[in-house]
C-alpha atoms as a PDB file:
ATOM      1  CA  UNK A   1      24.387  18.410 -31.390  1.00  0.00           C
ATOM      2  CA  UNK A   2      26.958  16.154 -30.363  1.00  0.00           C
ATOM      3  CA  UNK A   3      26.350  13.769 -27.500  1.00  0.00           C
ATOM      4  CA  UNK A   4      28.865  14.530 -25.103  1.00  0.00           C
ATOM      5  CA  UNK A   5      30.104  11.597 -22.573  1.00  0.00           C
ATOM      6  CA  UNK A   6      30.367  12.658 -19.039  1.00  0.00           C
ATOM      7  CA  UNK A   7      32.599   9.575 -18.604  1.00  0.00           C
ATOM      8  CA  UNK A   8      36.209  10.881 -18.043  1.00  0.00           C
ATOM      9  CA  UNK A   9      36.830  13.314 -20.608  1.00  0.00           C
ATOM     10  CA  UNK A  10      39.130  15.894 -19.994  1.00  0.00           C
ATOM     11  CA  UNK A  11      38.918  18.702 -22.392  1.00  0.00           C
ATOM     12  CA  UNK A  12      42.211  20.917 -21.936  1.00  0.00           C
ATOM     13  CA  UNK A  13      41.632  23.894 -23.936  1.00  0.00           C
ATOM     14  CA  UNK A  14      44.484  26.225 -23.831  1.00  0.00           C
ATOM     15  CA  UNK A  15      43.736  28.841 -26.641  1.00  0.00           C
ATOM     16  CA  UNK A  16      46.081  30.498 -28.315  1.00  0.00           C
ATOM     17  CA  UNK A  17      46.587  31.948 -31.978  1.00  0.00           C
ATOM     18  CA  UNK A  18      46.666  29.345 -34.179  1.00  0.00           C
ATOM     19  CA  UNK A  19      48.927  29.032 -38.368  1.00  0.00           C
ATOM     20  CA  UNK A  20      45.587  29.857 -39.956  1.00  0.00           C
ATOM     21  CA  UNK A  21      43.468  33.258 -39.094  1.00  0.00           C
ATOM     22  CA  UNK A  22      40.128  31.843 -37.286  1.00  0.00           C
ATOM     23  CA  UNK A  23      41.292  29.149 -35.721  1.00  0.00           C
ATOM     24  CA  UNK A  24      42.789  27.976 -32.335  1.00  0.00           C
ATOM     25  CA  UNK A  25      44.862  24.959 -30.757  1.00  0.00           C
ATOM     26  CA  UNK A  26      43.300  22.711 -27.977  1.00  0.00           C
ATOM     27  CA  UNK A  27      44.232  19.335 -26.442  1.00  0.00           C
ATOM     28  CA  UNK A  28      41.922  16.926 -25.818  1.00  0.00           C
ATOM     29  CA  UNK A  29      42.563  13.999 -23.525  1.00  0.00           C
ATOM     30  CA  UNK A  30      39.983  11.340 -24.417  1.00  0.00           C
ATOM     31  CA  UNK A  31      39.367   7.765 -22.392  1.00  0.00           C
ATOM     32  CA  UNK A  32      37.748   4.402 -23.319  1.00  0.00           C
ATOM     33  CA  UNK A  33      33.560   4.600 -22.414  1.00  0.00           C
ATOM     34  CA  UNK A  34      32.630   3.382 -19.801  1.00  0.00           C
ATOM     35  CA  UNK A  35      31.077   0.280 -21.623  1.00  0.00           C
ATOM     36  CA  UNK A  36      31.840  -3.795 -21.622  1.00  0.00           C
ATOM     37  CA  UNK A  37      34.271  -4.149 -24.674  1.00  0.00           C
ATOM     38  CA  UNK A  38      35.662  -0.502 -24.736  1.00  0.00           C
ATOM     39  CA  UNK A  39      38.971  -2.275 -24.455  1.00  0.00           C
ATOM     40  CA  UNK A  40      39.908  -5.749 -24.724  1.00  0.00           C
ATOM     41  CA  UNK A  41      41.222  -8.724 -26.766  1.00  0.00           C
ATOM     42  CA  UNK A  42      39.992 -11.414 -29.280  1.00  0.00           C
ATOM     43  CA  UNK A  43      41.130 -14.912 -30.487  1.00  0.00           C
ATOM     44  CA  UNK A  44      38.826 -14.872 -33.631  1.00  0.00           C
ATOM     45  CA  UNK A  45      36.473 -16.996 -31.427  1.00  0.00           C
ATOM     46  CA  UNK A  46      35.894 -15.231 -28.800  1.00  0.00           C
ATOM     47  CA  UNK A  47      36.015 -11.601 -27.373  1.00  0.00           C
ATOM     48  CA  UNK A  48      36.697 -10.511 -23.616  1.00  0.00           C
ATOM     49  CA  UNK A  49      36.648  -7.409 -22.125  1.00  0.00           C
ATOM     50  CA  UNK A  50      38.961  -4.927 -20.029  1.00  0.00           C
ATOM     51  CA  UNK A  51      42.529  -5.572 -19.921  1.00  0.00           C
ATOM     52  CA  UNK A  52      44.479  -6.197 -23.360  1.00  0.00           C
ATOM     53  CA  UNK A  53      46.702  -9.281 -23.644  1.00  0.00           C
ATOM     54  CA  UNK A  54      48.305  -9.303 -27.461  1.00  0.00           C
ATOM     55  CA  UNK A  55      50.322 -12.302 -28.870  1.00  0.00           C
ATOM     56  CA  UNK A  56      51.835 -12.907 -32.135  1.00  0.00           C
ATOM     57  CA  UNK A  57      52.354 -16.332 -34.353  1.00  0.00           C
ATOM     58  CA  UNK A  58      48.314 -16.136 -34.780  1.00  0.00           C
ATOM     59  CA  UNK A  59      47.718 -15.521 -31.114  1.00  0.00           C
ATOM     60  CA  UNK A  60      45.333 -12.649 -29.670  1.00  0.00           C
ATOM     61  CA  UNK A  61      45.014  -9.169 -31.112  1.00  0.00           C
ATOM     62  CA  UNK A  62      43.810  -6.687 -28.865  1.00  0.00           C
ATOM     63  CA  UNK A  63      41.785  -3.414 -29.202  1.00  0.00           C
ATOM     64  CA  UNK A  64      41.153  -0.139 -27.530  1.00  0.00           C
ATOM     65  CA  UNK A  65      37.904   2.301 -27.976  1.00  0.00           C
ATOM     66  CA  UNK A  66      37.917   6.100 -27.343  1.00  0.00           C
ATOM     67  CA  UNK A  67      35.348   8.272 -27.074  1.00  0.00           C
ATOM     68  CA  UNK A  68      35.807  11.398 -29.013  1.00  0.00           C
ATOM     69  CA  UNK A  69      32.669  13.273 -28.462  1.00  0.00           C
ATOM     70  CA  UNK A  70      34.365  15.900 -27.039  1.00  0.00           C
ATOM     71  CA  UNK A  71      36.040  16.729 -30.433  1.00  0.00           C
ATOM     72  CA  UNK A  72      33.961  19.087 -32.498  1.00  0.00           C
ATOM     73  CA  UNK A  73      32.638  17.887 -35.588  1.00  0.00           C
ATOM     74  CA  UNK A  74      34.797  19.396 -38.425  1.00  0.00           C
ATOM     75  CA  UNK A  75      37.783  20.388 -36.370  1.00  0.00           C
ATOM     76  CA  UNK A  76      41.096  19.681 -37.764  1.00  0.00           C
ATOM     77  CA  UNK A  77      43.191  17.173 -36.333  1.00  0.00           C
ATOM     78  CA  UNK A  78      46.836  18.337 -35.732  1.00  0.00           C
ATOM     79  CA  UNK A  79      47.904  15.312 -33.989  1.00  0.00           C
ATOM     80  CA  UNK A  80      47.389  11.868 -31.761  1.00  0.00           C
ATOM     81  CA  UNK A  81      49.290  10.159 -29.235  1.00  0.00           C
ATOM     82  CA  UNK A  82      48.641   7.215 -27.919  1.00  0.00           C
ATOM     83  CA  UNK A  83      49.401   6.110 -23.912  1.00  0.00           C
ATOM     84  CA  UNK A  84      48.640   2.941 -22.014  1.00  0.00           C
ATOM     85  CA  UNK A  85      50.148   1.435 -19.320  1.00  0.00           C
ATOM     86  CA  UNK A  86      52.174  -1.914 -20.093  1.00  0.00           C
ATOM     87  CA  UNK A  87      51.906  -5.146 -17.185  1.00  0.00           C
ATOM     88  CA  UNK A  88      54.315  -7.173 -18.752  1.00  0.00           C
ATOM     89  CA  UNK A  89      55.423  -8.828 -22.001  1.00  0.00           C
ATOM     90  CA  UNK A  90      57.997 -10.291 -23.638  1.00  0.00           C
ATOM     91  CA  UNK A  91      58.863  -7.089 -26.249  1.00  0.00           C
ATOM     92  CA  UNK A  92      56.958  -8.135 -29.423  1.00  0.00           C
ATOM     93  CA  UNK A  93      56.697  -6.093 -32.602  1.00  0.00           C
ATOM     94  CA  UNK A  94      53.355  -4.747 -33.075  1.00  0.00           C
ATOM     95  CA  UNK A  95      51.113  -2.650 -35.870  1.00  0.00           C
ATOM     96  CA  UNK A  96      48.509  -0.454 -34.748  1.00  0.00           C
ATOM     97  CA  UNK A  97      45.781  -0.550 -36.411  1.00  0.00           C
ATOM     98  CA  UNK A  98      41.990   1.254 -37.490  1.00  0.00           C
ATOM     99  CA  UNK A  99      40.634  -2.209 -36.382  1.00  0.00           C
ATOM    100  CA  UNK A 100      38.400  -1.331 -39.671  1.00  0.00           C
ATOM    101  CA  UNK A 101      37.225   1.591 -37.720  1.00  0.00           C
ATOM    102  CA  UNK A 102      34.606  -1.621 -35.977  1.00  0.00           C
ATOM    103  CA  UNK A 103      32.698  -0.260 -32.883  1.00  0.00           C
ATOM    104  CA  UNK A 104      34.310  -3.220 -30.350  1.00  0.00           C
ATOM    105  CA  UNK A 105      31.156  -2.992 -28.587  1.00  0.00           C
ATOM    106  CA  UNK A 106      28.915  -4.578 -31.152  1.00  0.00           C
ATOM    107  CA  UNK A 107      31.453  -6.125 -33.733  1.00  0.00           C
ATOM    108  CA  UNK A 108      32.063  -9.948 -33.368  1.00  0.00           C
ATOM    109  CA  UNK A 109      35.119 -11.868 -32.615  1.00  0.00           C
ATOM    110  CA  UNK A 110      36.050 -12.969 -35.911  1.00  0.00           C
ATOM    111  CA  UNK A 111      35.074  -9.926 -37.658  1.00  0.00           C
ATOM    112  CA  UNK A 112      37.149  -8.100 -35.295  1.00  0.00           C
ATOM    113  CA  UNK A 113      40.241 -10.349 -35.462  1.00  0.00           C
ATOM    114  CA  UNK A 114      40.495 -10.047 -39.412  1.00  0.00           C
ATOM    115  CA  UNK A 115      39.901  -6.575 -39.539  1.00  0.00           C
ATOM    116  CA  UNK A 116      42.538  -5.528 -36.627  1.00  0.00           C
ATOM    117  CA  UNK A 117      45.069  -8.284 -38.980  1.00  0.00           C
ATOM    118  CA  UNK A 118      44.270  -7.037 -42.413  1.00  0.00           C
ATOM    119  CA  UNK A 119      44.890  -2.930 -41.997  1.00  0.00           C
ATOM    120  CA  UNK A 120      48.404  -3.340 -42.388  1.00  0.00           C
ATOM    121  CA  UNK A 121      48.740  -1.422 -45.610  1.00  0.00           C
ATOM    122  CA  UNK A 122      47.101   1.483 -43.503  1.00  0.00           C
ATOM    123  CA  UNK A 123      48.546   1.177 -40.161  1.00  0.00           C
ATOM    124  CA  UNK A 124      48.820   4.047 -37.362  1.00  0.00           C
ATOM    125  CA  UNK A 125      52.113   2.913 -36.212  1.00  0.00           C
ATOM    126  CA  UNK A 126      54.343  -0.059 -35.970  1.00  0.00           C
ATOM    127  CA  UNK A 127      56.311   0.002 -32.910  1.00  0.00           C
ATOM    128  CA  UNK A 128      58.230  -2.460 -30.287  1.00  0.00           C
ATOM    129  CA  UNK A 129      56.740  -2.798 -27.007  1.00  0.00           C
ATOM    130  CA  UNK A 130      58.911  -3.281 -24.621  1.00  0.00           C
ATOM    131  CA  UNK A 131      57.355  -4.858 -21.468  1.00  0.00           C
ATOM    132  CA  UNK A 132      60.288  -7.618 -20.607  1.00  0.00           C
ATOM    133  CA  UNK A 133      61.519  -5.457 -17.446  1.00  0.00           C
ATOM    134  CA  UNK A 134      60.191  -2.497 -18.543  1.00  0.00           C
ATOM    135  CA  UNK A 135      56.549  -2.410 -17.636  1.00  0.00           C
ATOM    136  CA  UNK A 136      55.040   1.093 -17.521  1.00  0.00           C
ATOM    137  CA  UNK A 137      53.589   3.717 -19.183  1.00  0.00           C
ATOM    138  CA  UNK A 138      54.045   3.758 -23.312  1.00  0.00           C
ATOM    139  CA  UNK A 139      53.504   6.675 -25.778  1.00  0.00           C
ATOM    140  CA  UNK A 140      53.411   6.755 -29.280  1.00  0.00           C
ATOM    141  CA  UNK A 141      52.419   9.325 -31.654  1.00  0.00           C
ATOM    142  CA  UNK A 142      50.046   7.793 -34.285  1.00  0.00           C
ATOM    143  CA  UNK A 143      50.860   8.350 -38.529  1.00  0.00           C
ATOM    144  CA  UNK A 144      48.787  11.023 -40.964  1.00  0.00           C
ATOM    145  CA  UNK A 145      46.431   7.654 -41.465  1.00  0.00           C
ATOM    146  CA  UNK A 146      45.211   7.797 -37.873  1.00  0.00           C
ATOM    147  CA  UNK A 147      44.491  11.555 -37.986  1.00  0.00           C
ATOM    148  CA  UNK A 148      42.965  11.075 -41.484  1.00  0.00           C
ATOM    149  CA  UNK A 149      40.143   8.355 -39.931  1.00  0.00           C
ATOM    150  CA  UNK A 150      39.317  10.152 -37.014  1.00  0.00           C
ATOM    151  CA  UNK A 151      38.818  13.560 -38.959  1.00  0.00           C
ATOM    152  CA  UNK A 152      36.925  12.002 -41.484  1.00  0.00           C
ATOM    153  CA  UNK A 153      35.511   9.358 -39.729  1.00  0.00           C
ATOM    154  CA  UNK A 154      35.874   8.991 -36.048  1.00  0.00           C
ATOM    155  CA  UNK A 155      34.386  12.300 -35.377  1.00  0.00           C
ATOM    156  CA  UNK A 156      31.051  11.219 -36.701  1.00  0.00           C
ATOM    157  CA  UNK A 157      30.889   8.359 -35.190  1.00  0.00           C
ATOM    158  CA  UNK A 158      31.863  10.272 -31.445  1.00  0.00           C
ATOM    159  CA  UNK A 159      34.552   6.900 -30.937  1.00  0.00           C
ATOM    160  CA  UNK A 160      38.288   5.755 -31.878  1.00  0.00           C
ATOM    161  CA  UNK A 161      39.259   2.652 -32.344  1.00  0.00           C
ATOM    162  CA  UNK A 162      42.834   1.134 -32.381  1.00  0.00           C
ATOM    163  CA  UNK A 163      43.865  -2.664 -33.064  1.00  0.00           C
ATOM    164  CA  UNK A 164      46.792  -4.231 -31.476  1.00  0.00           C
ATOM    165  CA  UNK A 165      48.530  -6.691 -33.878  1.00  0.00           C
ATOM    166  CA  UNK A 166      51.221  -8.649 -32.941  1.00  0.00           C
ATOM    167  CA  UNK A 167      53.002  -9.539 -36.644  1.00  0.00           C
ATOM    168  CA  UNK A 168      56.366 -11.669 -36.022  1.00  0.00           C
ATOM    169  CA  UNK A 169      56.097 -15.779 -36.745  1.00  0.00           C
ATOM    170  CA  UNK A 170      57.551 -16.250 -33.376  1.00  0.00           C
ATOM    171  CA  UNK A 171      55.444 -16.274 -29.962  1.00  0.00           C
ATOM    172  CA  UNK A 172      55.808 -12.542 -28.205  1.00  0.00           C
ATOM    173  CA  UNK A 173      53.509 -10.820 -26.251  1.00  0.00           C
ATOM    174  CA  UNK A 174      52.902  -8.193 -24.187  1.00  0.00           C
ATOM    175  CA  UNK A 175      49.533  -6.874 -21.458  1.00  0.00           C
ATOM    176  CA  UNK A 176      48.222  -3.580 -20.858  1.00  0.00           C
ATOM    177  CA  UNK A 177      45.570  -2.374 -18.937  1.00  0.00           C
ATOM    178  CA  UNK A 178      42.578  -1.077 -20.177  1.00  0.00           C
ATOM    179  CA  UNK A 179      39.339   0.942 -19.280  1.00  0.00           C
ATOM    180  CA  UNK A 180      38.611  -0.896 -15.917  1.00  0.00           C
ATOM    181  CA  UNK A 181      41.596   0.117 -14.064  1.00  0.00           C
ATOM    182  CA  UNK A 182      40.924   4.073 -13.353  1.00  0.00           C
ATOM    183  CA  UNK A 183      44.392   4.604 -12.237  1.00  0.00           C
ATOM    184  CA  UNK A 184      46.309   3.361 -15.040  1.00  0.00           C
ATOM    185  CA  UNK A 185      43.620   4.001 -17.860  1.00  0.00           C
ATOM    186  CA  UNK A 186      44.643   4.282 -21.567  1.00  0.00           C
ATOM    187  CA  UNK A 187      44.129   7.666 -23.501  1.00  0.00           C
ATOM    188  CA  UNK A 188      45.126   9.869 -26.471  1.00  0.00           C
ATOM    189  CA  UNK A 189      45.985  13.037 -26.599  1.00  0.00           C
ATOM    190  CA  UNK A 190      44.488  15.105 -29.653  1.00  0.00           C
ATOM    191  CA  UNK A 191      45.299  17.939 -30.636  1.00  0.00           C
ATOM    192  CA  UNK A 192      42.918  19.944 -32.740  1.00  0.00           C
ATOM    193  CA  UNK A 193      42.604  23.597 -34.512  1.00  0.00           C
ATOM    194  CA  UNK A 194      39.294  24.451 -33.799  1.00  0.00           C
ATOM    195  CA  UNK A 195      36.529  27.080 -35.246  1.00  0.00           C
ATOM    196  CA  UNK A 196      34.349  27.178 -31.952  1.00  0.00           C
ATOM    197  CA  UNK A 197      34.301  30.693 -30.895  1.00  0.00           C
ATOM    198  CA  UNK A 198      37.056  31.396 -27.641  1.00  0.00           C
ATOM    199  CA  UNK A 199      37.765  35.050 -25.926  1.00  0.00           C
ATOM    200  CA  UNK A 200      41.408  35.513 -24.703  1.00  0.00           C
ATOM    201  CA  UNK A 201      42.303  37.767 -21.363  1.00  0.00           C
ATOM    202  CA  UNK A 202      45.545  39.687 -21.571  1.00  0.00           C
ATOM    203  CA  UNK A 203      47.977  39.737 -19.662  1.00  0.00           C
ATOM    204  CA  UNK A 204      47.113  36.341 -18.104  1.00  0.00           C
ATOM    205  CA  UNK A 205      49.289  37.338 -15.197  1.00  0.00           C
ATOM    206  CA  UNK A 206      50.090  40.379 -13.228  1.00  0.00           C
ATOM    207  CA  UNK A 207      51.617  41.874  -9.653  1.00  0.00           C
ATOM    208  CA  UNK A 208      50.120  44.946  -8.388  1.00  0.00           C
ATOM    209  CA  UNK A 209      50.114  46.736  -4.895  1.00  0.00           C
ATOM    210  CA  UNK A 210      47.063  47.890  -3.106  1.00  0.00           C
ATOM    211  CA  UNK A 211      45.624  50.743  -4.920  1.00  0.00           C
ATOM    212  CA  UNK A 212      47.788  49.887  -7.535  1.00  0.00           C
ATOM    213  CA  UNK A 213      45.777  49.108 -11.031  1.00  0.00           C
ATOM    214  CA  UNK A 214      46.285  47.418 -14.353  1.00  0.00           C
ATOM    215  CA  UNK A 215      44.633  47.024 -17.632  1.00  0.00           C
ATOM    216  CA  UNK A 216      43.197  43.790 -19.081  1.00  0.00           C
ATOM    217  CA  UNK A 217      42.298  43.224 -22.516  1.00  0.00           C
ATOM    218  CA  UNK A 218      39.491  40.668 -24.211  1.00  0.00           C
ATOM    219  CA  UNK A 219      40.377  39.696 -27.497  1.00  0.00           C
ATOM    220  CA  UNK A 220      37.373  37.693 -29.278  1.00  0.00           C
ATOM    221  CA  UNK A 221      38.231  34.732 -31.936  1.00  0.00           C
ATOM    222  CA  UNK A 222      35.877  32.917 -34.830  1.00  0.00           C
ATOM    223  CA  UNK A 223      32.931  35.322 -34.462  1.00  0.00           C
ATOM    224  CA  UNK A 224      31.144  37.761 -36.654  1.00  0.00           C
ATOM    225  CA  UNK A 225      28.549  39.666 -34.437  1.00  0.00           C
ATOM    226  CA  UNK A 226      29.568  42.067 -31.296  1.00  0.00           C
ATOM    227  CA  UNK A 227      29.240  40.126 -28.079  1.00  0.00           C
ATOM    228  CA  UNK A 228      28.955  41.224 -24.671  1.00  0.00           C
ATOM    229  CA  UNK A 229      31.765  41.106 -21.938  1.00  0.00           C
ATOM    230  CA  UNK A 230      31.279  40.879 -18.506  1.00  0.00           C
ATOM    231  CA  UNK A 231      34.097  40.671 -15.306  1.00  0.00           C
ATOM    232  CA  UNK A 232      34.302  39.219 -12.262  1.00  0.00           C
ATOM    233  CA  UNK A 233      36.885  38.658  -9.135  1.00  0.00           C
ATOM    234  CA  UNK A 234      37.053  35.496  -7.116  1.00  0.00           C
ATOM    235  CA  UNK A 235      38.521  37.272  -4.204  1.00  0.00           C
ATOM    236  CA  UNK A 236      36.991  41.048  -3.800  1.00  0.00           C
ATOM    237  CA  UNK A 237      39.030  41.301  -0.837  1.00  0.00           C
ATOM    238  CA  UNK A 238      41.933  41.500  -2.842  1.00  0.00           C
ATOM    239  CA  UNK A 239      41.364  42.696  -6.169  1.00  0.00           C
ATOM    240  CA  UNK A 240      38.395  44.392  -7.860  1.00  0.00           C
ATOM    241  CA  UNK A 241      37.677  44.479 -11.180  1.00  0.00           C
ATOM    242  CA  UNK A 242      35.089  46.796 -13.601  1.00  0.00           C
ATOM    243  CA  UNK A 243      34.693  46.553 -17.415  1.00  0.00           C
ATOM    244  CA  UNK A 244      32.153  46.366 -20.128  1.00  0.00           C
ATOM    245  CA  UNK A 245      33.820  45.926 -23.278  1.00  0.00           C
ATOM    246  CA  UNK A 246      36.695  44.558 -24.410  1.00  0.00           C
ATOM    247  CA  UNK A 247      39.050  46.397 -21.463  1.00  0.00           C
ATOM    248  CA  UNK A 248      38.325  45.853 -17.571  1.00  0.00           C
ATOM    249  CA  UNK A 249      40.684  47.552 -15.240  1.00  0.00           C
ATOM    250  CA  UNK A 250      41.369  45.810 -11.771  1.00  0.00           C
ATOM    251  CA  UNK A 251      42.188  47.492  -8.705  1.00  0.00           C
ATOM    252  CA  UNK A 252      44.317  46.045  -5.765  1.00  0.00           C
ATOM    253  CA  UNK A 253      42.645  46.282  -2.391  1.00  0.00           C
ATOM    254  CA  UNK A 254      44.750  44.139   0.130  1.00  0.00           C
ATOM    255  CA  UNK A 255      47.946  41.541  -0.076  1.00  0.00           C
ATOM    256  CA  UNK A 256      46.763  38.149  -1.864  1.00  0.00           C
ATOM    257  CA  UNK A 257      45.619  36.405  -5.433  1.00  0.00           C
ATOM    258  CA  UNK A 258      42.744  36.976  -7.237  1.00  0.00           C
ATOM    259  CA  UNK A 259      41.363  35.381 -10.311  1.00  0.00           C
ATOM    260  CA  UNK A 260      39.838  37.887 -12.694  1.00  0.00           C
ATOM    261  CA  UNK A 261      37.479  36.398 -15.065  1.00  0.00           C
ATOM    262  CA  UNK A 262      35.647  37.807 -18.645  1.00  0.00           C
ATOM    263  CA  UNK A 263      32.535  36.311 -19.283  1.00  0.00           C
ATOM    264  CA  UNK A 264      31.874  36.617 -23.326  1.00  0.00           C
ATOM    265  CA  UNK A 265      28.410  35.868 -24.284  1.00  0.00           C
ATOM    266  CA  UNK A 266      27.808  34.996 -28.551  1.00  0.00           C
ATOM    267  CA  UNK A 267      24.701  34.002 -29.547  1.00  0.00           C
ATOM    268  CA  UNK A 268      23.293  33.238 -26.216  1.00  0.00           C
ATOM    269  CA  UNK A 269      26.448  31.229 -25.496  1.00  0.00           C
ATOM    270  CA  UNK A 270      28.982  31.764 -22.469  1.00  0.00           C
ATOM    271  CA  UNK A 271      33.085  31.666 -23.364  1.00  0.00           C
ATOM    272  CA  UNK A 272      35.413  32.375 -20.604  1.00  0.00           C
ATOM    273  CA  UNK A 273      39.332  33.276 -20.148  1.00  0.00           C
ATOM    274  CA  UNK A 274      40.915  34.128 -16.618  1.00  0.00           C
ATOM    275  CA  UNK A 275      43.983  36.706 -15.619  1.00  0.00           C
ATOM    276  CA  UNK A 276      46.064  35.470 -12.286  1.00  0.00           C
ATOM    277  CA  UNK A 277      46.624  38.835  -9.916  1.00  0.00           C
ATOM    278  CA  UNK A 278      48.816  39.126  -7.519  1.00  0.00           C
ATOM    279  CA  UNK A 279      48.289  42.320  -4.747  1.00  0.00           C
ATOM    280  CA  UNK A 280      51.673  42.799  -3.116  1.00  0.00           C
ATOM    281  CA  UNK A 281      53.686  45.325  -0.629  1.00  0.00           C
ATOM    282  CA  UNK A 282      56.698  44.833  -2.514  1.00  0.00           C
ATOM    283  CA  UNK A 283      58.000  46.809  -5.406  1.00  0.00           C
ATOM    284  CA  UNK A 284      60.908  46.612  -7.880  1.00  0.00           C
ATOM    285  CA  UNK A 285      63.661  48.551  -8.091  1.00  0.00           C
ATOM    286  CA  UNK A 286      66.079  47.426 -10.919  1.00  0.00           C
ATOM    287  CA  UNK A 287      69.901  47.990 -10.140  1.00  0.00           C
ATOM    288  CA  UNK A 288      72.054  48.949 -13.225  1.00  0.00           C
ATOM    289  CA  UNK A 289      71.647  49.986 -16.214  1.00  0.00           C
ATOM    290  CA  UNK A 290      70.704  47.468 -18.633  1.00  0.00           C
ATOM    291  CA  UNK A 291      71.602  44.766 -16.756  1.00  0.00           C
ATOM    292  CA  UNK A 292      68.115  43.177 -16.245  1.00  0.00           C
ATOM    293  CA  UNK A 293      68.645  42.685 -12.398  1.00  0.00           C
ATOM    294  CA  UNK A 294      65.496  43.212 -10.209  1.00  0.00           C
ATOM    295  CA  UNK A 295      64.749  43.182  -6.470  1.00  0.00           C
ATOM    296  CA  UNK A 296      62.075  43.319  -4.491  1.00  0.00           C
ATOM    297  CA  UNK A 297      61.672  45.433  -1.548  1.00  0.00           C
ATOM    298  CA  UNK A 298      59.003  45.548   1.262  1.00  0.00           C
ATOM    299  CA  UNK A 299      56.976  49.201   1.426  1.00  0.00           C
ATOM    300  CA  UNK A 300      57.083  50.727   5.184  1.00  0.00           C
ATOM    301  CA  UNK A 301      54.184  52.195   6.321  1.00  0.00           C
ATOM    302  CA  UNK A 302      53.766  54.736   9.609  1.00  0.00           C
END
């Protein structure tokens, strides 16, 4: 099983049918570890750690580390973008590199510079950074190469790595933060078709009144066996739900939101999806024909 970090990653799964049958879409935003050297810089002599300062005509070449644990082994990657937060600079050209896929952790200084130098055949990305003026946050989306190494390679190893090399014959440079600063930390965004089982809750959003009901449907993804469904309600008060299989129906009690929430247990494992319900006094009334105007109205009571 994959060792998973519990350092700032953010796994944003929003499932949803995917090209191929089996599979579904999720984003993963993945940081640097939380570990001296996830992110830093290099002269060939020496490394040092945390912020990124990159200079061309020989001068530093910089790295960043990201841990992808998060990503199941043997998912497919769809796509990577890259965002850090520029300090300042003076708008160099740069290559981003595999860095020779090196952990930055353990690899030296000089192995390090060469390898983040010589990957320019394979490079993620050549870009201009501009930082002269125009500090902030960057994003770039990364080449086939980049998705190719972390599919085949970075997902094994659980970590990213990107080089920063600053090409031109003239002195540029530019500085970015890196994984020390928690408010302006650099990240990628993958996005991934995944084989992991997932259970879907339809419609994901609905208005009732009190007394009022609707149907929700659970519809299953990447299993083979029969599973078993369960429902719940985060606010009773205003909306109950009952179910067994793979349809619940939830019942408005009172005027608020409710989150209704299937449970789908597969081989001893727990997959959730949610439904937003809204309990409400008003109803629609819609005012000519076909022309797709609605109001909404207040009920009376005596």
């Amino acid at each position: 099983m994959k060792n998973r970090s519990l350092f700032l990653i953010l796994l944003l799964a929003v499932f949803m049918p995917w090209a191929a049958k089996g599979q579904n879409t999720v984003t993963a935003t993945c940081y640097p570890p939380n570990e001296t050297y996830a992110t830093g810089y290099t002269d060939g002599t020496d490394k040092t750690s945390g912020q990124l300062h990159v200079e061309s005509a020989g001068g530093d070449r910089g790295w960043m580390k990201f841990d992808v644990s998060a990503i199941p082994d043997g998912a497919t990657i769809n796509s990577i973008t890259l965002k850090f937060y520029c300090i300042s600079g003076s708008n160099p050209y740069v290559n981003l590199t595999s860095a020779g896929e090196l952990d930055p952790a353990t690899a030296s200084a000089s192995d390090l510079f060469s390898a983040i130098g010589t990957q320019t055949p394979n490079y993620y990305t050549s870009t201009y950074i501009s930082g002269l003026g125009s500090e902030g946050w960057k994003s770039f989306g990364l080449s086939s190469n980049a998705i190719n190494n972390l599919q085949n390679n970075g997902l094994t190893n659980d970590y990213f790595t990107i080089g920063f090399y600053a090409y031109e014959s003239y002195s540029y440079y530019f500085n970015a933060y890196g994984y020390d600063e928690a408010d302006y930390m650099p990240y990628i965004e993958v996005t991934y078709a995944s084989t992991e089982p997932y259970v879907e809750l339809s419609p994901t959003t609905a208005k009732i009144q009190p007394g009022a009901t609707e149907t929700l449907t659970a519809t299953p993804g990447n299993i083979t066996g029969t599973p078993t469904y369960s429902y719940s309600s985060s606010n009773t008060s205003v909306a109950t739900v009952s179910g067994s299989g793979t349809t619940a129906t939830v019942t408005g009690v009172a005027v608020g939101t409710a989150t209704i929430t299937v449970t789908m247990n597969y081989n001893g494992n727990n997959y959730t999806a949610t439904s937003e319900i809204t309990v409400s006094n008003e109803i629609t009334v819609s005012i000519g024909s076909g022309t797709g105007t609605s109001y909404y109205l207040p009920t009376h009571t005596s």
